[in-house]
Protein backbone atom coordinates (compact mmCIF):
# COMPACT_ATOMS: atom_id res chain seq x y z
CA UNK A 1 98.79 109.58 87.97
CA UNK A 2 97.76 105.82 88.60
CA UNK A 3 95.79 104.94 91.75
CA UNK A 4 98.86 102.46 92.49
CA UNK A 5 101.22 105.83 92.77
CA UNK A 6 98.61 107.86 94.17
CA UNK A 7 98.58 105.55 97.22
CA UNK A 8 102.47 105.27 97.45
CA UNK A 9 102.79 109.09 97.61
CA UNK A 10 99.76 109.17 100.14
CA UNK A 11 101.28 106.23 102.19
CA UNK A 12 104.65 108.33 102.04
CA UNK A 13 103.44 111.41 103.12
CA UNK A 14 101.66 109.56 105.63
CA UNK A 15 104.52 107.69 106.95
CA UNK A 16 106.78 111.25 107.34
CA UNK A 17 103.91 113.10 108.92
CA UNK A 18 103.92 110.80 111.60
CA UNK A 19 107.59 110.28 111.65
CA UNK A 20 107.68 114.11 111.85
CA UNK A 21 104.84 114.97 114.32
CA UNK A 22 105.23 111.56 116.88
CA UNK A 23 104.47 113.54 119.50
CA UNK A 24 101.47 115.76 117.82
CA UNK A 25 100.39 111.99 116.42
CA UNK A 26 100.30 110.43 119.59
CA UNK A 27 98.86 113.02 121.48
CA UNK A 28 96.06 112.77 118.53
CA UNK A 29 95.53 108.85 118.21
CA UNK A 30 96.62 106.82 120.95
CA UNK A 31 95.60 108.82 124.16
CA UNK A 32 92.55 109.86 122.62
CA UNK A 33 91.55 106.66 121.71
CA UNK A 34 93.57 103.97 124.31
CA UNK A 35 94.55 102.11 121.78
CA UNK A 36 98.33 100.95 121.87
CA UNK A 37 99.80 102.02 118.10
CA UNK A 38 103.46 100.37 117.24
CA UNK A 39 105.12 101.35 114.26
CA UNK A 40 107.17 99.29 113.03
CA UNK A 41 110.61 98.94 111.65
CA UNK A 42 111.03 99.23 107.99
CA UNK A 43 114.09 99.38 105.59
CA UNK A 44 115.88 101.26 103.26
CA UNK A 45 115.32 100.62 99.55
CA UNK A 46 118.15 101.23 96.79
CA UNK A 47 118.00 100.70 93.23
CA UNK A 48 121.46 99.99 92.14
CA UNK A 49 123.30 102.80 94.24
CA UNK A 50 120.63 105.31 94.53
CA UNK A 51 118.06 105.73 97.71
CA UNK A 52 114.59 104.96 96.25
CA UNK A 53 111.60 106.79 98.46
CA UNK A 54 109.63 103.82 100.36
CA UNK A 55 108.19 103.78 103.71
CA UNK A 56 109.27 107.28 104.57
CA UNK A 57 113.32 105.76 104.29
CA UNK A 58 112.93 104.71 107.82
CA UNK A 59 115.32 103.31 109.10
CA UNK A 60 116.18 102.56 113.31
CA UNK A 61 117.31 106.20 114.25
CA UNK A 62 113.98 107.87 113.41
CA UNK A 63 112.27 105.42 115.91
CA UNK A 64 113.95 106.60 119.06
CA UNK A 65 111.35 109.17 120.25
CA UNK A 66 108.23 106.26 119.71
CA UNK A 67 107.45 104.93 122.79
CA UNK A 68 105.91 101.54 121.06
CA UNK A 69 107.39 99.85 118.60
CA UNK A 70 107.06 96.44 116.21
CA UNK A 71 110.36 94.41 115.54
CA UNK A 72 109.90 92.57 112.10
CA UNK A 73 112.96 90.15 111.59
CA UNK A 74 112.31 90.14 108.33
CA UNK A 75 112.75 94.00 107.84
CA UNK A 76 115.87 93.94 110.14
CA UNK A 77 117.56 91.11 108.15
CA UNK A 78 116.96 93.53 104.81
CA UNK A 79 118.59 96.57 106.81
CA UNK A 80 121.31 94.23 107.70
CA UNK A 81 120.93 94.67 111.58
CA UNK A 82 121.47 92.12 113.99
CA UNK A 83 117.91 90.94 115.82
CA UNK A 84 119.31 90.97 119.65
CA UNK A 85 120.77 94.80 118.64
CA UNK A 86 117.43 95.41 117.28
CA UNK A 87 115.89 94.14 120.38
CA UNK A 88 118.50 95.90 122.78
CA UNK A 89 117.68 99.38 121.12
CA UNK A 90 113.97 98.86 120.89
CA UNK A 91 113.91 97.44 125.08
CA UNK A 92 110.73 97.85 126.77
CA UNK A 93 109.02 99.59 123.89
CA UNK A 94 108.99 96.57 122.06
CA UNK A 95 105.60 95.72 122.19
CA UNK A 96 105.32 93.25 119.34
CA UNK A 97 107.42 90.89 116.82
CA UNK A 98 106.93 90.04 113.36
CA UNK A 99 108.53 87.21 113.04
CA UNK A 100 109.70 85.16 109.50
CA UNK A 101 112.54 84.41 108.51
CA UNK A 102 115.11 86.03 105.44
CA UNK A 103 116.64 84.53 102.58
CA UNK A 104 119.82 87.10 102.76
CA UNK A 105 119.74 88.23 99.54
CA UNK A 106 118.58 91.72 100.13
CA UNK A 107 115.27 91.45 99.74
CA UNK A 108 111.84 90.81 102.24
CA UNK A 109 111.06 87.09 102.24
CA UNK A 110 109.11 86.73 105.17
CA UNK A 111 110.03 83.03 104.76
CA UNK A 112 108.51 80.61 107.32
CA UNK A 113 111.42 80.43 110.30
CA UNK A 114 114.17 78.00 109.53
CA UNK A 115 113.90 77.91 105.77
CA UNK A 116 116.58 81.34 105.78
CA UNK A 117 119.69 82.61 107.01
CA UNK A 118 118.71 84.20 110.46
CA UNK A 119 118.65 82.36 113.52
CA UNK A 120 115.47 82.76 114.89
CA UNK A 121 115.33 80.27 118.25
CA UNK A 122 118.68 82.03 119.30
CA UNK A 123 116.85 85.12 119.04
CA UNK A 124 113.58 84.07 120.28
CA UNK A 125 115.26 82.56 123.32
CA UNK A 126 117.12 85.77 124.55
CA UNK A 127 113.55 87.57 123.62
CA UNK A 128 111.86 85.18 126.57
CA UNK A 129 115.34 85.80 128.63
CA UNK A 130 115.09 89.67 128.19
CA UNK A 131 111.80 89.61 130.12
CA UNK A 132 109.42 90.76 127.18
CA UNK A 133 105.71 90.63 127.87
CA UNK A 134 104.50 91.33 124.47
CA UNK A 135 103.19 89.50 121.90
CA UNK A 136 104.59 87.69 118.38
CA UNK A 137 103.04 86.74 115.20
CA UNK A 138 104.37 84.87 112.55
CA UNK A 139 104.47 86.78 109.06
CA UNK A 140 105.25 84.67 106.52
CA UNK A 141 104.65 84.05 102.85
CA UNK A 142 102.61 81.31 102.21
CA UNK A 143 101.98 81.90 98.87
CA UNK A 144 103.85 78.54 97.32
CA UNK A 145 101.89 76.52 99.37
CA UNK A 146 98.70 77.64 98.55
CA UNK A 147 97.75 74.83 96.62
CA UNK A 148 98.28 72.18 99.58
CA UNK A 149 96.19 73.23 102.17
CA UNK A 150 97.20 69.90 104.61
CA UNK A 151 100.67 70.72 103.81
CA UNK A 152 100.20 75.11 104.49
CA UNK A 153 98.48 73.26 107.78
CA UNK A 154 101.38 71.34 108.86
CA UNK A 155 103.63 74.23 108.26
CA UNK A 156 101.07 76.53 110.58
CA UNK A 157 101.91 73.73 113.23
CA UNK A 158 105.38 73.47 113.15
CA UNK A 159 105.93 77.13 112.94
CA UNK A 160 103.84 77.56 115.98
CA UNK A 161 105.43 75.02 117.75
CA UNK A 162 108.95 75.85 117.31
CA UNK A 163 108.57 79.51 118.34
CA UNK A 164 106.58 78.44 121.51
CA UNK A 165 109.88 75.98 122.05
CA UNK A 166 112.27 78.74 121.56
CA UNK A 167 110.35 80.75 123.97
CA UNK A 168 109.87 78.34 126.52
CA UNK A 169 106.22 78.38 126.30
CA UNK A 170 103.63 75.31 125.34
C-alpha cells in the first residue's frame, strides 16, 4: 500500500471516528484541552455516477450534533448548497468561514472572491447582518500567481478589502 493511500484510509477512518463518537471526541479534545475545534463542511465526491469514499462522505446532515462548525464557500458551492442556507443551518455554531470563491463546474477552486460564480458580498453582508462574531479567512489558490509576487500582493489587498467592505468593517 503507498504512503499516499495509507494516509487517505487513516484520514478516513479518522474523519468517521469523529463523525461517529462527537460526543466521546469532544468530551476527549476540546474540554480537556479549551481549545475551540470546528469541523468543517466538506462534500460529496462521485466519479461518474458512483459515491467515491473522501472526507468520511460528509455532507451537512452529519454536522447537526457539532456544536462548532467551519463554513467553507468553496465546499458548499461543490455540494451545490446555497451559502445563506448553509449559514441559517449552521447559526450560532458557526464559528468560522473559509471563504473563496467557485468556478461552478463541480469541482473545489477556492478561487480568489469575484473571479467565480457565487456571490460572495451578498453573502458576506447578511453574515455581518446575522450578528456573527466569528472570524473569516480567505482560502484561495494562489498558485497561478506565484510567479508575480507584486501582483499575488495586490490580489492579498483587494481580497482583504472587499470582504472587510461587504462586512461593513475597515
Amino acid at each position: 500500500m503507498s504512503q499516499s493511500r495509507l494516509a487517505d484510509d487513516v484520514w478516513r477512518d479518522m474523519s468517521r471516528f469523529v463523525l461517529d463518537n462527537k460526543d466521546r471526541w469532544r468530551k476527549a479534545v476540546v474540554e480537556r484541552t479549551g481549545i475551540t475545534v470546528a469541523i468543517e463542511n466538506m462534500f460529496p465526491v462521485h466519479v461518474g455516477s458512483r459515491p467515491l469514499m473522501l472526507h468520511a462522505n460528509q455532507d451537512l446532515d452529519q454536522l447537526a450534533g457539532f456544536p462548532d462548525l467551519v463554513l467553507d464557500t468553496s465546499h458548499a458551492a461543490v455540494a451545490k448548497h446555497d451559502l445563506v442556507h448553509v449559514r441559517n443551518l449552521f447559526g450560532e455554531r458557526l464559528r468560522h468561514v473559509h471563504l473563496s470563491d467557485n468556478a461552478g463546474k463541480g469541482w473545489d477552486s477556492h478561487l480568489p472572491p469575484g473571479e467565480g460564480v457565487l456571490d460572495l458580498d451578498s453573502f458576506l453582508r447578511e453574515l455581518a447582518h446575522s450578528g456573527f462574531d466569528g472570524t473569516v479567512s480567505l482560502e484561495v489558490d494562489l498558485r497561478k500567481r506565484a510567479d508575480d509576487p507584486a501582483a499575488c500582493r495586490a490580489l492579498l489587498v483587494a481580497m482583504r478589502e472587499r470582504t472587510q467592505t461587504a462586512l461593513g468593517i475597515g
